[in-house]
N, C-alpha and C. Protein backbone atom coordinates (compact mmCIF):
# COMPACT_ATOMS: atom_id res chain seq x y z
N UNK A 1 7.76 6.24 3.87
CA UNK A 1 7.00 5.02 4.05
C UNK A 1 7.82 3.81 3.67
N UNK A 2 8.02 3.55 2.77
CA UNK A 2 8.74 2.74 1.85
C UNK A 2 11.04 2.95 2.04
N UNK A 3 11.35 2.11 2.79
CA UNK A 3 12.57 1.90 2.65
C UNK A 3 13.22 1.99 1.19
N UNK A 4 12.83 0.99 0.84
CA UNK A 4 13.53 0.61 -0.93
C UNK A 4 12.72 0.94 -1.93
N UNK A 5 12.08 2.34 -1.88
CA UNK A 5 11.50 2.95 -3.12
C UNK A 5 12.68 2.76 -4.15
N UNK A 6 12.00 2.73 -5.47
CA UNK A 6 13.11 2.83 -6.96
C UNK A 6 13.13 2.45 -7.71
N UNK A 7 13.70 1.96 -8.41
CA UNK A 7 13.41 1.52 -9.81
C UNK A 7 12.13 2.09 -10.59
N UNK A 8 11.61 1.11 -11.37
CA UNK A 8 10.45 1.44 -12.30
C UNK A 8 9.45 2.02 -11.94
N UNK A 9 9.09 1.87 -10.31
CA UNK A 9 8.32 3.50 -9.88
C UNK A 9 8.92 4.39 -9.71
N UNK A 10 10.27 4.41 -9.19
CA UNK A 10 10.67 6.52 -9.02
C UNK A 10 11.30 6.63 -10.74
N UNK A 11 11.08 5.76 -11.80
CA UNK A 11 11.32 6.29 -13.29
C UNK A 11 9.76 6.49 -13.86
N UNK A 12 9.23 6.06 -13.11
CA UNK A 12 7.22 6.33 -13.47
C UNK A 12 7.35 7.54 -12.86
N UNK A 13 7.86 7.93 -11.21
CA UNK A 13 7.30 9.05 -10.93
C UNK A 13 8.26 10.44 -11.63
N UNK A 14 9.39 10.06 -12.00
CA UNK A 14 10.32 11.19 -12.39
C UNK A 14 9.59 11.36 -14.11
N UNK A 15 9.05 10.79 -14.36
CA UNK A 15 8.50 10.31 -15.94
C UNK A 15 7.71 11.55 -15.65
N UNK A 16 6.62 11.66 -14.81
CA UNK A 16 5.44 12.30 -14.11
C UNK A 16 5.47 13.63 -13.99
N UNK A 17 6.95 14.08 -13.77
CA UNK A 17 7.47 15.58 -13.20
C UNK A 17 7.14 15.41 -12.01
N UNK A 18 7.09 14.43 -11.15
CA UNK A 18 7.01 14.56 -9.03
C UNK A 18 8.98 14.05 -9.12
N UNK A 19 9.76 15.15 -9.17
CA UNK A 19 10.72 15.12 -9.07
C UNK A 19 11.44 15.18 -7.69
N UNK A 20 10.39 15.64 -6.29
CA UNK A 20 10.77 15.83 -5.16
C UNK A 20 10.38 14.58 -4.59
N UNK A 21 10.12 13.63 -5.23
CA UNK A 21 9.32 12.00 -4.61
C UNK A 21 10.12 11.82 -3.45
N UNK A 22 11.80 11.87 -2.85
CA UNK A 22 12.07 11.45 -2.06
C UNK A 22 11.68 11.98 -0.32
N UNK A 23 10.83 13.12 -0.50
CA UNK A 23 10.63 13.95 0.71
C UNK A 23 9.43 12.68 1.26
N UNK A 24 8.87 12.06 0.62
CA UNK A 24 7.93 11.17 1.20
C UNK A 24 8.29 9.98 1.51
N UNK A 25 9.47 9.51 1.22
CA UNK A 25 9.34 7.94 1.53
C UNK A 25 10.67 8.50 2.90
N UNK A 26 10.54 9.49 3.44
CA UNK A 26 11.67 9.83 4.68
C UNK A 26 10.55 10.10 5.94
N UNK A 27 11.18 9.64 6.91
CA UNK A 27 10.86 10.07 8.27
C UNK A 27 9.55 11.14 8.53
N UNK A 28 8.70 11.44 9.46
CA UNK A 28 8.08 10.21 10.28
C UNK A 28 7.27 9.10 9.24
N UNK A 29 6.68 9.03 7.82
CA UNK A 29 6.05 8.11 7.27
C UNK A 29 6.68 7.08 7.72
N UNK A 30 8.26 6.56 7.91
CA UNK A 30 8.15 5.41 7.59
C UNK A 30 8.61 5.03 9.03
N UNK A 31 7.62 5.49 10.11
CA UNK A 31 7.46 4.60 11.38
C UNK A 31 5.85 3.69 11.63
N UNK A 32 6.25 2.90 12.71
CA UNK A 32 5.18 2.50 13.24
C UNK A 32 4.73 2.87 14.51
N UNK A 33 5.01 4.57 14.74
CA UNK A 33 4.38 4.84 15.84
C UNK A 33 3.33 5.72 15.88
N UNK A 34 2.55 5.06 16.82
CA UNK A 34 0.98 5.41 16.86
C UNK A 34 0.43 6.97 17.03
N UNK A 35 1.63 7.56 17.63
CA UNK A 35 1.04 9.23 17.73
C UNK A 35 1.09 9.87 16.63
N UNK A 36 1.67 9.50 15.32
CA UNK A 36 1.99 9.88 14.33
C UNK A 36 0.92 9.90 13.68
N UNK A 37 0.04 11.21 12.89
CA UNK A 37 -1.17 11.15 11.95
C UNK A 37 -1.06 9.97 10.93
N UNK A 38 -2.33 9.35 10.40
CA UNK A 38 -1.78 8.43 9.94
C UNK A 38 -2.13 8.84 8.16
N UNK A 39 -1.76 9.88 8.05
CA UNK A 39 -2.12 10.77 6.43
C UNK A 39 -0.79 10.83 6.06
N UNK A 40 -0.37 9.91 4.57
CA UNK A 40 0.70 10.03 4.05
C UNK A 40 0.66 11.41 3.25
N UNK A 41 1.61 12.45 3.35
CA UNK A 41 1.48 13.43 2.39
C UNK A 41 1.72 13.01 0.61
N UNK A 42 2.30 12.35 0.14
CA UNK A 42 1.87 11.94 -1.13
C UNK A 42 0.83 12.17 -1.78
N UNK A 43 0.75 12.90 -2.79
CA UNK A 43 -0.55 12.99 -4.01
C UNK A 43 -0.72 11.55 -4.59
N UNK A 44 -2.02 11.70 -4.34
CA UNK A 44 -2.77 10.21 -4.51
C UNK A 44 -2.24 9.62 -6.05
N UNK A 45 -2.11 10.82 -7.08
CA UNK A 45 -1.78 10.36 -8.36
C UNK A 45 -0.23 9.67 -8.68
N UNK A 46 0.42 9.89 -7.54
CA UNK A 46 1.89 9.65 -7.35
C UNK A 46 2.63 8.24 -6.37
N UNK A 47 1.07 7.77 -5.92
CA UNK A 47 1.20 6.59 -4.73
C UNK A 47 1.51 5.37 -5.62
N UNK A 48 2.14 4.61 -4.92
CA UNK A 48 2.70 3.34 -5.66
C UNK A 48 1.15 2.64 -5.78
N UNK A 49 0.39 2.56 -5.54
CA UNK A 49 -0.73 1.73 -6.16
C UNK A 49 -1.02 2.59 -7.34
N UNK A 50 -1.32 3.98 -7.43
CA UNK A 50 -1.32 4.83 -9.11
C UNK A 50 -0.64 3.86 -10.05
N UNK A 51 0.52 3.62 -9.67
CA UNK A 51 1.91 3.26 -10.49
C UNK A 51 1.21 1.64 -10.92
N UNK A 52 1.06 0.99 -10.06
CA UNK A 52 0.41 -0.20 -10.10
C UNK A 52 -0.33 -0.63 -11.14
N UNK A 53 -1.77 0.35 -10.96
CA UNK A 53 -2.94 0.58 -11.60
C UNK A 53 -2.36 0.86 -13.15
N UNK A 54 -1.90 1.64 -13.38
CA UNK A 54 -1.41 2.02 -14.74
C UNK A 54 -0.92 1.06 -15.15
N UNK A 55 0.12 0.50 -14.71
CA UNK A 55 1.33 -0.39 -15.55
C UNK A 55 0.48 -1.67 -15.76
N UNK A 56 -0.83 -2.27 -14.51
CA UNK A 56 -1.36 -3.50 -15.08
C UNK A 56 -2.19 -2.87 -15.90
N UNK A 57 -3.17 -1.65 -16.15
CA UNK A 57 -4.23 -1.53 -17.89
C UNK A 57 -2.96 -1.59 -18.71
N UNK A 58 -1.96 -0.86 -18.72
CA UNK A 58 -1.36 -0.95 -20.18
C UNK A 58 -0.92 -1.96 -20.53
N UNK A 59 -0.19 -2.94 -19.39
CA UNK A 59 -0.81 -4.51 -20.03
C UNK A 59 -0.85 -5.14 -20.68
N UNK A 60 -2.59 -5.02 -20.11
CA UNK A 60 -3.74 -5.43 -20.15
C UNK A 60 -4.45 -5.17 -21.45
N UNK A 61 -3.93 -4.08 -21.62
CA UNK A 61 -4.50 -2.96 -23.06
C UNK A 61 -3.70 -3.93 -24.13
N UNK A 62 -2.39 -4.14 -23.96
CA UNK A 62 -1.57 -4.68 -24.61
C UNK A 62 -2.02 -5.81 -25.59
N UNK A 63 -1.88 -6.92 -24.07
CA UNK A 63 -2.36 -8.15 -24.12
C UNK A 63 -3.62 -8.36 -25.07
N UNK A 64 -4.39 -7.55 -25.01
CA UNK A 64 -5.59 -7.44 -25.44
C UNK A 64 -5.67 -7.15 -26.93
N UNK A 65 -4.74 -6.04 -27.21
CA UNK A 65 -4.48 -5.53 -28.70
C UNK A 65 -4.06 -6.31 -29.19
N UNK A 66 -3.18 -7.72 -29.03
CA UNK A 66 -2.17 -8.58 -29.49
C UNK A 66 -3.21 -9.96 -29.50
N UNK A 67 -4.33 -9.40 -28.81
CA UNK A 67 -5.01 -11.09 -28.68
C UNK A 67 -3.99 -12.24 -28.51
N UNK A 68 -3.31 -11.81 -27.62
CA UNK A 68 -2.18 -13.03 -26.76
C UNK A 68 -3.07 -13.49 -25.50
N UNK A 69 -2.84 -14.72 -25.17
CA UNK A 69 -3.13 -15.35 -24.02
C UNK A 69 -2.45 -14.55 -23.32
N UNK A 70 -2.61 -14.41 -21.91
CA UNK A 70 -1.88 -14.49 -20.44
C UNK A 70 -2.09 -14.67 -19.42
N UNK A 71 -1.55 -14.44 -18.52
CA UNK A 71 -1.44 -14.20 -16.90
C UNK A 71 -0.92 -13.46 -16.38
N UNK A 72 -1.83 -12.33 -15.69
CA UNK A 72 -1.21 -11.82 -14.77
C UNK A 72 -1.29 -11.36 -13.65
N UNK A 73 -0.51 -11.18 -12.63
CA UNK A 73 -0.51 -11.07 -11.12
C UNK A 73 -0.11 -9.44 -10.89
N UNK A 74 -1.44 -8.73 -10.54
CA UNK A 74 -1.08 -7.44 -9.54
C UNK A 74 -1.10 -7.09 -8.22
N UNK A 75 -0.34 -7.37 -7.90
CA UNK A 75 -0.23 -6.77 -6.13
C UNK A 75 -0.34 -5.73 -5.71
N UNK A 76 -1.09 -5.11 -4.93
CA UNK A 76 -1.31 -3.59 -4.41
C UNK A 76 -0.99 -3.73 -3.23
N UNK A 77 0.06 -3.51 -2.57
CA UNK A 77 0.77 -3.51 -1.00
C UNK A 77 -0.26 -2.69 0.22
N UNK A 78 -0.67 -1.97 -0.38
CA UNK A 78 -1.50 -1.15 0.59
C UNK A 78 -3.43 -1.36 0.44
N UNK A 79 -3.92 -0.71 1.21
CA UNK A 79 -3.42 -0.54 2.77
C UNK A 79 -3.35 -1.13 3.51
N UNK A 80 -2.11 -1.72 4.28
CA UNK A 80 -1.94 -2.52 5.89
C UNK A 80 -1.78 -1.20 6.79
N UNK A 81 -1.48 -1.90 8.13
CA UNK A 81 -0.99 -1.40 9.10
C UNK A 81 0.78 -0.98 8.67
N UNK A 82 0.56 0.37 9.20
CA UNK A 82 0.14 1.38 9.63
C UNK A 82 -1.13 2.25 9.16
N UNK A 83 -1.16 1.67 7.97
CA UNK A 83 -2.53 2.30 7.17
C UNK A 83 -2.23 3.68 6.93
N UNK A 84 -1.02 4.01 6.57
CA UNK A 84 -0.73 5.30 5.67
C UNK A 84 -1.52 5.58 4.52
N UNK A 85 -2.12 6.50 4.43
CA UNK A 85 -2.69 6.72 2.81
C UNK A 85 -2.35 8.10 2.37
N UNK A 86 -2.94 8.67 1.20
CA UNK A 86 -2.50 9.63 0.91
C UNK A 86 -4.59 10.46 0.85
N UNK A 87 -4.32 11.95 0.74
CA UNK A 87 -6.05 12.17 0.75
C UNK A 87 -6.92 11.97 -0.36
N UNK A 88 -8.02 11.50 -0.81
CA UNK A 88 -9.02 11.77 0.07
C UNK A 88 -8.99 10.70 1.05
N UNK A 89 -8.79 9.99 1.17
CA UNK A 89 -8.51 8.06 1.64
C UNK A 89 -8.50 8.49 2.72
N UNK A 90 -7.54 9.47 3.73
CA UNK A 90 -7.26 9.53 5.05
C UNK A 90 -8.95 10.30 6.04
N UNK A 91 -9.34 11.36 5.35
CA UNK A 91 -10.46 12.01 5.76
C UNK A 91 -11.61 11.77 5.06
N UNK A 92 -11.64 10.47 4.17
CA UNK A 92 -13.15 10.01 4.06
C UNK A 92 -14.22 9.82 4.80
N UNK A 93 -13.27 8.81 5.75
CA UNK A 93 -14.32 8.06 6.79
C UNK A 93 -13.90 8.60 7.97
N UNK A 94 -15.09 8.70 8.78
CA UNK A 94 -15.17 9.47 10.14
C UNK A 94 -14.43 8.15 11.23
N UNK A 95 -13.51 7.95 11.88
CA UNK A 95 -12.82 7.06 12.28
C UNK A 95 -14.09 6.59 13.40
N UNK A 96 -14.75 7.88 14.21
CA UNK A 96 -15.88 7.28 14.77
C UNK A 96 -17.04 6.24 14.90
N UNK A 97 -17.13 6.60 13.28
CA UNK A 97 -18.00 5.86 12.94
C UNK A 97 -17.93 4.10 12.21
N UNK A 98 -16.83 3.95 12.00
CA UNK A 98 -16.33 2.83 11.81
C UNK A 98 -15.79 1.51 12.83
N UNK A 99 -16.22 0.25 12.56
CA UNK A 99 -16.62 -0.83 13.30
C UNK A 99 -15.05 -1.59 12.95
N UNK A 100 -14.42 -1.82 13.07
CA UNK A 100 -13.40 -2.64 13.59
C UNK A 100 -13.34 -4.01 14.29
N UNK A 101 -13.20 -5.25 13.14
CA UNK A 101 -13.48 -6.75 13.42
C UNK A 101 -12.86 -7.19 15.11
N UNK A 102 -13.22 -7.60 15.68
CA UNK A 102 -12.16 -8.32 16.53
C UNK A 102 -11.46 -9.63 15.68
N UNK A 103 -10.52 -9.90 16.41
CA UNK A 103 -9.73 -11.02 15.73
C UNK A 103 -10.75 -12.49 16.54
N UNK A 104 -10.73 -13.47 15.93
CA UNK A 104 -11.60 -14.50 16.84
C UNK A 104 -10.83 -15.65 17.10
N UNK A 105 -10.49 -15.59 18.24
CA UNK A 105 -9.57 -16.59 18.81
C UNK A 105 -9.71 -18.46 17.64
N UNK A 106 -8.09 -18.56 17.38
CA UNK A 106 -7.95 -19.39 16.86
C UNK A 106 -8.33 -19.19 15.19
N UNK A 107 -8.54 -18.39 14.98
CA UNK A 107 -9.00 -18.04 13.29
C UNK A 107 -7.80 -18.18 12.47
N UNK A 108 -6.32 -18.05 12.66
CA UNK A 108 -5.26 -17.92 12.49
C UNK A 108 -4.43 -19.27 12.86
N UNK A 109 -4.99 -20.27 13.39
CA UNK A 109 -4.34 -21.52 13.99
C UNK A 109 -3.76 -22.39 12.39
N UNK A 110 -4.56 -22.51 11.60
CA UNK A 110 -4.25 -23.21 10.64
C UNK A 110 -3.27 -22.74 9.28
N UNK A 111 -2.93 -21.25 9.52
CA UNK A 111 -2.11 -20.49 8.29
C UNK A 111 -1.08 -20.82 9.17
N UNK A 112 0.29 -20.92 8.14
CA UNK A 112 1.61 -21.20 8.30
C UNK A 112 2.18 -20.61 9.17
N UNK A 113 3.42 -20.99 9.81
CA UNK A 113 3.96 -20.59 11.21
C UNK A 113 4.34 -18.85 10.44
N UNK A 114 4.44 -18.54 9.67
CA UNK A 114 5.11 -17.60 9.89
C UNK A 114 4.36 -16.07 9.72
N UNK A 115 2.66 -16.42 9.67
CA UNK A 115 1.90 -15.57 10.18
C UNK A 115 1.79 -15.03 11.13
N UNK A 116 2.61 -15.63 12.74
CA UNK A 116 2.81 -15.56 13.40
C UNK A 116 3.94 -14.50 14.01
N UNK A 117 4.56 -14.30 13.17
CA UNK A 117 5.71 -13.40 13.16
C UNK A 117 5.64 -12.01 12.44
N UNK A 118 4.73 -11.04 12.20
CA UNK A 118 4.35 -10.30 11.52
C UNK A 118 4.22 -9.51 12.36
N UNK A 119 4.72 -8.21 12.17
CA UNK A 119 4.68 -6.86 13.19
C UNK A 119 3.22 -6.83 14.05
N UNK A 120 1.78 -6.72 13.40
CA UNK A 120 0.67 -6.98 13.63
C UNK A 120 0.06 -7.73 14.90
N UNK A 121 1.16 -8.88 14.53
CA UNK A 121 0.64 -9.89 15.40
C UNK A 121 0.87 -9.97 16.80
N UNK A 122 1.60 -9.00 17.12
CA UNK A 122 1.61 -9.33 18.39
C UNK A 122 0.80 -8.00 19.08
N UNK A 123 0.63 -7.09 18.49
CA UNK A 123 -0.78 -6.70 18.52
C UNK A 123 -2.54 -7.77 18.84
N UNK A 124 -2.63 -8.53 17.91
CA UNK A 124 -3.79 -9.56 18.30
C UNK A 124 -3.46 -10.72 18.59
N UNK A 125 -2.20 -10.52 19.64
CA UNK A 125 -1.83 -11.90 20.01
C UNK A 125 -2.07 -13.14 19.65
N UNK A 126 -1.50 -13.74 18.56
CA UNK A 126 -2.02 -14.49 17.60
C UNK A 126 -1.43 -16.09 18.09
């Protein structure tokens, strides 16, 4: 999935004992083509949002024990398009049964030019 897996997550996941982590971030995960299932094999406990989740409570836990002020910013990258996940995430929802926004012409006119340039977008012709 991930080109530049490393650092402080593959030392979280080698920390973990998932010592084979590199079989997942290789080929087909890390395409964008559509015939491809879209179920990352990754154990959910091993996905870079796990890694995420943990590192902002402890923190948080931190911050908290120290009664220090702060700020802080967590980013969870997923899920976009391609919408790789790992299970239960992939066979929760019945794909049938799920409603899918249209994009509404011009909704996108006022965010910065370079929304415009995003793999996605030329998908909803933006």
């Amino acid at each position: 999935m991930e080109n530049l897996v490393g650092q402080h997550y593959v030392a979280w996941l080698e920390e973990k004992g998932f010592s084979d982590w590199e079989q997942y971030y290789l080929a087909p995960t890390g395409t964008m083509d559509p015939s491809i299932e879209y179920t990352w094999g990754i154990p959910e406990e091993y996905h870079y949002n796990t890694f995420i989740a943990e590192k902002t409570n402890d923190l948080l836990e931190s911050y908290h024990n120290q009664e220090e002020n702060f700020f802080l910013w967590a980013s969870f990258p997923d899920s976009h398009p391609p919408y790789l996940v790992p299970e239960p995430w992939t066979s929760i929802y019945d794909p049938d049964q799920l409603t899918i926004p249209e994009m509404v012409p011009g909704e996108h006119d006022r965010n910065p030019p370079h929304f415009k340039f995003h793999l996605w977008s030329k998908k909803f012709q933006l």
